[in-house]
Protein backbone atom coordinates (compact mmCIF):
# COMPACT_ATOMS: atom_id res chain seq x y z
CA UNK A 1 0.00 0.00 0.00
CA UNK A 2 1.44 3.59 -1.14
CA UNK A 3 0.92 6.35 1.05
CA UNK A 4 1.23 10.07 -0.24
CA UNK A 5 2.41 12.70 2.01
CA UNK A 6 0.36 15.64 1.90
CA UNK A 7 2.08 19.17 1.48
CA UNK A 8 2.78 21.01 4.80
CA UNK A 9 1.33 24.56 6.00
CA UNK A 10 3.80 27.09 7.26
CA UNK A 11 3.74 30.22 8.07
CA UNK A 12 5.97 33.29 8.00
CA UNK A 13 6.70 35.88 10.30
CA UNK A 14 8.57 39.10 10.36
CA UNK A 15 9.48 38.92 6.62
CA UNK A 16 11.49 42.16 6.24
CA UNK A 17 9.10 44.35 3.92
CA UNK A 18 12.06 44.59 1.64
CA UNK A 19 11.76 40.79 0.81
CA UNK A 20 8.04 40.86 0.80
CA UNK A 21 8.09 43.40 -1.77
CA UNK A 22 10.84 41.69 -4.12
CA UNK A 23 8.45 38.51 -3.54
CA UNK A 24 5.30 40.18 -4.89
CA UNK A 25 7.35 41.67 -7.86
CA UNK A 26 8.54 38.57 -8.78
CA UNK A 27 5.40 36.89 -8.12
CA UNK A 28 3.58 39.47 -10.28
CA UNK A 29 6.37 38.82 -13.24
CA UNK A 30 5.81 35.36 -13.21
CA UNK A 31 2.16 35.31 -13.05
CA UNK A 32 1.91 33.77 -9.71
CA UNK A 33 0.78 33.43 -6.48
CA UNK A 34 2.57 34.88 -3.55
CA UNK A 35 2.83 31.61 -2.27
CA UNK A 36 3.21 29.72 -5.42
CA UNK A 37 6.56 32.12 -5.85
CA UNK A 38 7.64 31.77 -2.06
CA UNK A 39 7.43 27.43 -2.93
CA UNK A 40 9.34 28.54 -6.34
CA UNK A 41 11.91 30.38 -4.69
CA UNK A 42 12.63 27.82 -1.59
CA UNK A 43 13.04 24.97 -3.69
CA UNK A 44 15.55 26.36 -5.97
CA UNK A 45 17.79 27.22 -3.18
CA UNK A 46 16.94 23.94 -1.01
CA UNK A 47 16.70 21.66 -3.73
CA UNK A 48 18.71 22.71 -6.74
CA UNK A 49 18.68 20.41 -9.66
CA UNK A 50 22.21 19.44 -10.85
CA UNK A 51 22.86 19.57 -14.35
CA UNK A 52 25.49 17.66 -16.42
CA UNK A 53 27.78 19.81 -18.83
CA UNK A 54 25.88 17.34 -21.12
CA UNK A 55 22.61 18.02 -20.37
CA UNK A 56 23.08 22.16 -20.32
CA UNK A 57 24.80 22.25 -23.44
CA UNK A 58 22.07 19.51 -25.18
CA UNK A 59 19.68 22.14 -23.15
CA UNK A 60 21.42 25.28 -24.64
CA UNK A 61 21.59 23.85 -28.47
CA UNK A 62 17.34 23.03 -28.07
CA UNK A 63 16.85 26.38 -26.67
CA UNK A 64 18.67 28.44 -29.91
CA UNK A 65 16.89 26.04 -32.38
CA UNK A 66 13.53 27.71 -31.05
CA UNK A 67 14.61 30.99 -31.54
CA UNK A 68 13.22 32.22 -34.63
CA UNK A 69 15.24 32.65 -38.02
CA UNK A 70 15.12 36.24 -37.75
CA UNK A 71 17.65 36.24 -34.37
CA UNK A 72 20.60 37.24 -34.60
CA UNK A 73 23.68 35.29 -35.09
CA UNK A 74 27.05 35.42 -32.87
CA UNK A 75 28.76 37.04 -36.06
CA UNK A 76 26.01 39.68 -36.23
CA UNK A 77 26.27 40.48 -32.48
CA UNK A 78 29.97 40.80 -32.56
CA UNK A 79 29.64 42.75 -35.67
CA UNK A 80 27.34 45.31 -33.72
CA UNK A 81 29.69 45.62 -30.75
CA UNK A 82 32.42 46.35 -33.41
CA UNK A 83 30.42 49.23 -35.18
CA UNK A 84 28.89 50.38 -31.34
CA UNK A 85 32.48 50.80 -30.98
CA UNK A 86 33.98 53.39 -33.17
């Protein structure tokens, strides 16, 4: 028999309105909850996924095949910094 833990209620206290505020802005970016961002936020610093140089460079290649045609290449960007330069 399989049991499934159910999530856990906590709350918070004396969050520094500075953090609150930085919270709710990136809450509002995201399009989520306060609490769906707080979860967010707490498990990429408590439970960060590791990443082979592998897998981020397999990730990196899939990510620049869905940018569209119209993006600019390495040789075009360098070209720009070149004429931003004189």
């Amino acid at each position: 028999m399989c049991c499934f833990a159910m999530p856990t209620n906590i709350t918070l206290k004396n969050v520094p309105d500075e953090v609150y505020e930085r919270l709710k802005a990136s809450a509002e970016h995201h399009r989520r909850s306060l609490n769906s961002e707080a979860i967010v936020c707490l498990e990429s610093v408590l439970m960060p996924q590791r990443m082979s140089v592998k897998d981020r460079i397999a990730r990196a290649r899939a990510l620049r095949a869905e940018l569209p045609e119209s993006t600019y290449r390495a040789k075009d960007i360098d070209a720009l910094k070149r004429e931003g330069r004189r």
